[in-house]
C-alpha atoms as a PDB file:
ATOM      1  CA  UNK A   1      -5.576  14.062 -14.572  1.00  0.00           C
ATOM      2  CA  UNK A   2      -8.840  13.331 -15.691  1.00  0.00           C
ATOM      3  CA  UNK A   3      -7.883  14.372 -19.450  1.00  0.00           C
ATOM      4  CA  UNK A   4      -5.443  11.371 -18.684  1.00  0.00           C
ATOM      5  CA  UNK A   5      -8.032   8.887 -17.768  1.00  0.00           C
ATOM      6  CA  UNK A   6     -10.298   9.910 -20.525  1.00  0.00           C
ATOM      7  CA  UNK A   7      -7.611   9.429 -23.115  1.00  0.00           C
ATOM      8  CA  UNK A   8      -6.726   5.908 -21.821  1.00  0.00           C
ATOM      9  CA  UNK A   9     -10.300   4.700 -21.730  1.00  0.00           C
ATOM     10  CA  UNK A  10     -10.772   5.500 -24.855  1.00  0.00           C
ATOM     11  CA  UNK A  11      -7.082   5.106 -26.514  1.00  0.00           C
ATOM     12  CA  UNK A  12      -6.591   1.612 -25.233  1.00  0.00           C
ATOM     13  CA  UNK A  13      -9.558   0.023 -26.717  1.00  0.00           C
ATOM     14  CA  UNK A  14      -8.534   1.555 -29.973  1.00  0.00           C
ATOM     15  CA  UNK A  15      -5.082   0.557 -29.566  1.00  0.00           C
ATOM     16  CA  UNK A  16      -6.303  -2.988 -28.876  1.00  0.00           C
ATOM     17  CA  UNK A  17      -8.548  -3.318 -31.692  1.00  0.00           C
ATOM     18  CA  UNK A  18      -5.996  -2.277 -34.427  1.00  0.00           C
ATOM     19  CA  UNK A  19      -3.325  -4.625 -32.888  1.00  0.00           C
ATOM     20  CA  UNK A  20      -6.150  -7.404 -33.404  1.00  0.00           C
ATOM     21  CA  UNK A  21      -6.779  -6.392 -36.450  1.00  0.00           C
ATOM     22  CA  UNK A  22      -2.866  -6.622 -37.560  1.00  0.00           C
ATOM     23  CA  UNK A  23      -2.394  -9.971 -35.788  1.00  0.00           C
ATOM     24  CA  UNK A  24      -5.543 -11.466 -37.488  1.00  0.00           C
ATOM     25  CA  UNK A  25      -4.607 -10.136 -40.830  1.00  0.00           C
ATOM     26  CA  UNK A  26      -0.844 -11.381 -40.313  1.00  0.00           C
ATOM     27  CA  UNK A  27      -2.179 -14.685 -38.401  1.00  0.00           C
ATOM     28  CA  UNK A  28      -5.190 -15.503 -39.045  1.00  0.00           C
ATOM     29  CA  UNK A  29      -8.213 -15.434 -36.656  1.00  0.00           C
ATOM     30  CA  UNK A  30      -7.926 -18.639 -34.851  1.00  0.00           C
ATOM     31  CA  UNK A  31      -3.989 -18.672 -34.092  1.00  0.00           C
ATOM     32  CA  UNK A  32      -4.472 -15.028 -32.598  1.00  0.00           C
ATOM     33  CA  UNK A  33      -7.378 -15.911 -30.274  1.00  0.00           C
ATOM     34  CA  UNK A  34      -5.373 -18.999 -29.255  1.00  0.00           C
ATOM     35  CA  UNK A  35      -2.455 -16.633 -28.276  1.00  0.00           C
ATOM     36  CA  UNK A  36      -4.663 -14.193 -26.209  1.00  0.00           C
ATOM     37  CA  UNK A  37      -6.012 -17.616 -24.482  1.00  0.00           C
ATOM     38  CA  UNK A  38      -2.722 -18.782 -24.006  1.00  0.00           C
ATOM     39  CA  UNK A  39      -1.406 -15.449 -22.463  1.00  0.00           C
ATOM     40  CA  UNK A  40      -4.517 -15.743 -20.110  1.00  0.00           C
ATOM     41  CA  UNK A  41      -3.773 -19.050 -19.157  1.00  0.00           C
ATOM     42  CA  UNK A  42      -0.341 -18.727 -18.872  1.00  0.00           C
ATOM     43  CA  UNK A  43      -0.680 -14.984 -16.262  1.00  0.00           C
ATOM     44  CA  UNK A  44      -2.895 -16.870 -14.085  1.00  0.00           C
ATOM     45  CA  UNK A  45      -0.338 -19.353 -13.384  1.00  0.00           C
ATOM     46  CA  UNK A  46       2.243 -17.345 -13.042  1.00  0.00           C
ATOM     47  CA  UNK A  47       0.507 -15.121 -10.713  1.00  0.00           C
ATOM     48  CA  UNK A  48      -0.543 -17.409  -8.402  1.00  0.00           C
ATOM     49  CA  UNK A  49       2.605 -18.663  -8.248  1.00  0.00           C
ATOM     50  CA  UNK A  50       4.506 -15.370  -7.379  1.00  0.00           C
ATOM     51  CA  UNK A  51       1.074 -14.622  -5.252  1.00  0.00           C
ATOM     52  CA  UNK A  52       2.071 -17.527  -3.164  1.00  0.00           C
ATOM     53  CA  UNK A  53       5.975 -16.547  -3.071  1.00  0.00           C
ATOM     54  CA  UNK A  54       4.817 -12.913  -1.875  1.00  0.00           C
ATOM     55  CA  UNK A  55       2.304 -14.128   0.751  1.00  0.00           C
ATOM     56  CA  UNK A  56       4.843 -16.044   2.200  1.00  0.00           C
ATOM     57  CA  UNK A  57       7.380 -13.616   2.160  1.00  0.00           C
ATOM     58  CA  UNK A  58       4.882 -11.324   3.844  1.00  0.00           C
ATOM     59  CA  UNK A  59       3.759 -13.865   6.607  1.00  0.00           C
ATOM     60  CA  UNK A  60       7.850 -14.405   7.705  1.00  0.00           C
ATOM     61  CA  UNK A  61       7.741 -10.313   7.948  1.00  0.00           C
ATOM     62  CA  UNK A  62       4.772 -10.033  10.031  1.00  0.00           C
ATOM     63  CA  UNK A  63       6.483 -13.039  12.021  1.00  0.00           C
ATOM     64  CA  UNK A  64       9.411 -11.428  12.640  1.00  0.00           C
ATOM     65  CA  UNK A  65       7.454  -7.989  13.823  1.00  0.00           C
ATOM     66  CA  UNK A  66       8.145  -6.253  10.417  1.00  0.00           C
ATOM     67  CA  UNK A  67       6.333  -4.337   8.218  1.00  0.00           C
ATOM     68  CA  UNK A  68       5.779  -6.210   4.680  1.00  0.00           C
ATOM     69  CA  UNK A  69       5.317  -3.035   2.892  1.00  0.00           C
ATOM     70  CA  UNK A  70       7.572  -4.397  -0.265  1.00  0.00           C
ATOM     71  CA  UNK A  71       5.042  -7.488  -0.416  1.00  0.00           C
ATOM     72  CA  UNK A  72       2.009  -5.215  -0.179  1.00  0.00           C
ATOM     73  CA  UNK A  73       3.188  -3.315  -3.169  1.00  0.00           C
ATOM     74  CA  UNK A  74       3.985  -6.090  -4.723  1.00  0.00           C
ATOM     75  CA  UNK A  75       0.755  -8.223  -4.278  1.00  0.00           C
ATOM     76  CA  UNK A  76      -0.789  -4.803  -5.677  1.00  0.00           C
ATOM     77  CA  UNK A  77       1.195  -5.306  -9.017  1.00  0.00           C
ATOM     78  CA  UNK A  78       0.244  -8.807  -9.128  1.00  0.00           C
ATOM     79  CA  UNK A  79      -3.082  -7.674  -8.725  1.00  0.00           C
ATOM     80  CA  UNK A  80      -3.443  -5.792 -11.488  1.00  0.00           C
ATOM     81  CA  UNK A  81      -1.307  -7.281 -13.527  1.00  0.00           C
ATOM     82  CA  UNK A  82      -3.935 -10.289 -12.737  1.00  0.00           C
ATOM     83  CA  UNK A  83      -6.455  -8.059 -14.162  1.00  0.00           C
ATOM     84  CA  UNK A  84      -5.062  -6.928 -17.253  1.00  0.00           C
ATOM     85  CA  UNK A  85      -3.756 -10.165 -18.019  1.00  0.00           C
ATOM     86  CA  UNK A  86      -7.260 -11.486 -18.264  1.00  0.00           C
ATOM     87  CA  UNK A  87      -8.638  -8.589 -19.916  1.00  0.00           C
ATOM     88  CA  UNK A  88      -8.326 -10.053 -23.777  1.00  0.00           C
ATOM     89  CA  UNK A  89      -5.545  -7.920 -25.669  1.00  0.00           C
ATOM     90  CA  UNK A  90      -1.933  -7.817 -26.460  1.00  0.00           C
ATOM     91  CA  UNK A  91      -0.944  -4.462 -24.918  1.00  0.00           C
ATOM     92  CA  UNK A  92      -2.973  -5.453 -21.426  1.00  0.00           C
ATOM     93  CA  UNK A  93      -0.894  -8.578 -21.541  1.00  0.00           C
ATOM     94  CA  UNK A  94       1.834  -6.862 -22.287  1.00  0.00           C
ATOM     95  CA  UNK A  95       0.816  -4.816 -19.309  1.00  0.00           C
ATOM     96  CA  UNK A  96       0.765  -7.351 -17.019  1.00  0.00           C
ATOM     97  CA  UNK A  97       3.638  -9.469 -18.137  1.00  0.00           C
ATOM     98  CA  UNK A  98       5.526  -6.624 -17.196  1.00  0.00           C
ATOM     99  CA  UNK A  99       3.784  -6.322 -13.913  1.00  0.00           C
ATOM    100  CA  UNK A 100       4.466 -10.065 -13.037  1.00  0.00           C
ATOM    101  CA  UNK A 101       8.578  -9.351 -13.177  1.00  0.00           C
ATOM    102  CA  UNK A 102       9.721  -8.747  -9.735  1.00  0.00           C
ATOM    103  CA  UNK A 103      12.536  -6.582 -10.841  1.00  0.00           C
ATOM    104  CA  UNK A 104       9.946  -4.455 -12.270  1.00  0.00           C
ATOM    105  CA  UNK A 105       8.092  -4.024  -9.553  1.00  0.00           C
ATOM    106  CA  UNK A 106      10.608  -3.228  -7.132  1.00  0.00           C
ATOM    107  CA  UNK A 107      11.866  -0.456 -10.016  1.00  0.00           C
ATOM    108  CA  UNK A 108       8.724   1.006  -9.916  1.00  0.00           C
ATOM    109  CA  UNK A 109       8.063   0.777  -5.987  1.00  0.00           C
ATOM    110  CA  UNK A 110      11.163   2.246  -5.777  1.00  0.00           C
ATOM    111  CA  UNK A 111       9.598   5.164  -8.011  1.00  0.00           C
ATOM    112  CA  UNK A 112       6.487   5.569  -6.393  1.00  0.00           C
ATOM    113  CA  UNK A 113       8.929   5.834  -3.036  1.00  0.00           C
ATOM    114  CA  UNK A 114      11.008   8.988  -4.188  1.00  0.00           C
ATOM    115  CA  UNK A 115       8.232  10.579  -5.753  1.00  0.00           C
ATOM    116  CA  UNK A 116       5.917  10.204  -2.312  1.00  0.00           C
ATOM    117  CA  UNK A 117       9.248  11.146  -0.381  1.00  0.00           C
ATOM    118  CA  UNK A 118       9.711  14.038  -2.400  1.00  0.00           C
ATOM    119  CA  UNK A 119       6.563  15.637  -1.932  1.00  0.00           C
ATOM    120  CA  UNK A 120       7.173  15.067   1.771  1.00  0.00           C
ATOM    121  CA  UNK A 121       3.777  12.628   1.640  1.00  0.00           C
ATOM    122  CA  UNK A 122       5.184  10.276   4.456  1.00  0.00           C
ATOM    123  CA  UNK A 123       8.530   9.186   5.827  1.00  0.00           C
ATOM    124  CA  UNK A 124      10.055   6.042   4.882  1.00  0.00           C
ATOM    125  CA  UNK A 125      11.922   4.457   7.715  1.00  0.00           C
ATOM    126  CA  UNK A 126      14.507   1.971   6.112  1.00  0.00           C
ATOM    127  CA  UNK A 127      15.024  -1.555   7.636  1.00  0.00           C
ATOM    128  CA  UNK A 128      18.258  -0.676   9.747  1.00  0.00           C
ATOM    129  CA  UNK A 129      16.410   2.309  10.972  1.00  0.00           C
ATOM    130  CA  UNK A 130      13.427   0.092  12.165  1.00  0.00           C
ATOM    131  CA  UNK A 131      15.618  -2.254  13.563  1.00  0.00           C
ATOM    132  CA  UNK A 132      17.969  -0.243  15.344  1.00  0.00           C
ATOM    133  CA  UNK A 133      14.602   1.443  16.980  1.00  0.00           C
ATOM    134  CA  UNK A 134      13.598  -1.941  18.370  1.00  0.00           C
ATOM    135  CA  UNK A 135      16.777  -2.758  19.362  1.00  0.00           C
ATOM    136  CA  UNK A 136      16.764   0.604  21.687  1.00  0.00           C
ATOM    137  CA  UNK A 137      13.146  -0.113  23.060  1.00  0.00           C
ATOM    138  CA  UNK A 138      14.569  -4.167  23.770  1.00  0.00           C
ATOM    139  CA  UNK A 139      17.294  -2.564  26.007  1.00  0.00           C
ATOM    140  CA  UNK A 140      15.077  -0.265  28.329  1.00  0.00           C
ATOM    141  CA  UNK A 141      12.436  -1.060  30.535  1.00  0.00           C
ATOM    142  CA  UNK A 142       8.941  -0.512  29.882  1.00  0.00           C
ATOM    143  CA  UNK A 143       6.284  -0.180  32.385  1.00  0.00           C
ATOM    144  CA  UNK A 144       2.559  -0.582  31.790  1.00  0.00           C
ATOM    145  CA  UNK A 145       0.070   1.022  34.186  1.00  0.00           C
ATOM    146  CA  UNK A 146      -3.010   3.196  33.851  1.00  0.00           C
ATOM    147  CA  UNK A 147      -3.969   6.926  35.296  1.00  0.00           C
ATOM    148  CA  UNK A 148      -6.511   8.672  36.289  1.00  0.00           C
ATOM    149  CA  UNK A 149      -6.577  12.675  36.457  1.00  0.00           C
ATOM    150  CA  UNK A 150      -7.597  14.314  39.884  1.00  0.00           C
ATOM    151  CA  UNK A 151      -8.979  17.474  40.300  1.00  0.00           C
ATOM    152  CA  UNK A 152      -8.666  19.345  43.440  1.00  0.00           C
ATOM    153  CA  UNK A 153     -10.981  20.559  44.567  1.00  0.00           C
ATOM    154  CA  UNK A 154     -11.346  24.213  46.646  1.00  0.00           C
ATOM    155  CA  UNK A 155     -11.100  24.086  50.169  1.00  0.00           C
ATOM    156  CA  UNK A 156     -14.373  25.168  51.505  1.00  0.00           C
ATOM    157  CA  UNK A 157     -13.320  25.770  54.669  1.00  0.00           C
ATOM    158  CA  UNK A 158     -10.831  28.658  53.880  1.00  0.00           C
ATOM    159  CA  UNK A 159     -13.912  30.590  51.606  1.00  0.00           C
ATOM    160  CA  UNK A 160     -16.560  29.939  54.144  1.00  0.00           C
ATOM    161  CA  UNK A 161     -14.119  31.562  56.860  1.00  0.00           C
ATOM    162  CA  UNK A 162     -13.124  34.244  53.980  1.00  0.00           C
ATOM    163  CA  UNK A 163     -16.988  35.063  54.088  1.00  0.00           C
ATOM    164  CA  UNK A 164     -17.071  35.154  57.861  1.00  0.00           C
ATOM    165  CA  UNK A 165     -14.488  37.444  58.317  1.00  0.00           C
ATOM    166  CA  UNK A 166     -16.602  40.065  56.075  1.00  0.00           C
ATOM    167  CA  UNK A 167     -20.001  39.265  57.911  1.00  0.00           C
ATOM    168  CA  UNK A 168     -18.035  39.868  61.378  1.00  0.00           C
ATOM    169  CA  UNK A 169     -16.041  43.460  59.881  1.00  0.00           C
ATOM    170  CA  UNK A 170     -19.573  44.737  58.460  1.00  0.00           C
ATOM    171  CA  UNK A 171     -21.165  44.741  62.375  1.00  0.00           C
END
């Protein structure tokens, strides 16, 4: 894993720079820093638009007494698609684009699901699961109340006589 993260620090700014180079060359040098403004411009929009959509989406769970675990994800991949859409560079943006496409996301949450599943990480209760489970705890009654634990305690009585009975058979 580390190998992984090594090779990405240090392969993406490489990538980057020769696709900068190729787009100047092919471009010029204004027209391609006016497209990696553009993209900028044009991610931040877009993500706080769908960062609205999801926040809302996740309030009407939370209303209803669900779990918004799909928005969570999802506000994660808008996250960092945020991120690497303002980090300047085609194959961020690229990166991020991708990120911002809710079908996307939910193909890779799905992903991240069956891999996490597999490995027996967690168990993933589906939505008819969850609400069939409330449904059950709707229909019985519950009843609150606290506890204390009491000890007994030995009866002194019976060991003090105990001892008596000795004192008496040793005369």
């Amino acid at each position: 894993m580390p190998v992984v993260v090594i090779l990405l620090f240090l392969g993406l700014p490489i990538a980057e720079i020769i696709v900068f180079i190729q787009a100047g060359e092919q471009f010029g040098l204004w027209p391609t820093i006016g497209v990696v403004v553009l993209t900028a411009v044009l991610g931040a929009i877009l993500l706080q638009h769908q960062g609205l959509r999801t926040l809302s989406r996740a309030q009407i769970k939370l209303k209803r007494g669900e779990i918004p675990m799909g928005e969570v994800f999802s506000g994660l991949c808008l996250l960092v698609g945020g991120l690497l859409l303002l980090t300047p560079g085609f194959l961020t943006d690229l990166a991020g684009f991708t990120l911002l496409v809710p079908t996307v996301r939910s193909f890779l949450g799905g992903g991240i699901l069956r891999m996490l599943s597999r490995q027996s990480a967690f168990h993933v209760d589906t939505e008819s699961q969850a609400q069939t489970s409330r449904r059950q705890t709707a229909d019985r009654t519950i009843i609150n109340g606290d506890y204390s634990e009491v000890k007994e305690e030995p009866d002194i009585s019976s060991s003090t006589s105990i001892k008596n009975r000795k004192d008496e058979e040793a005369k």
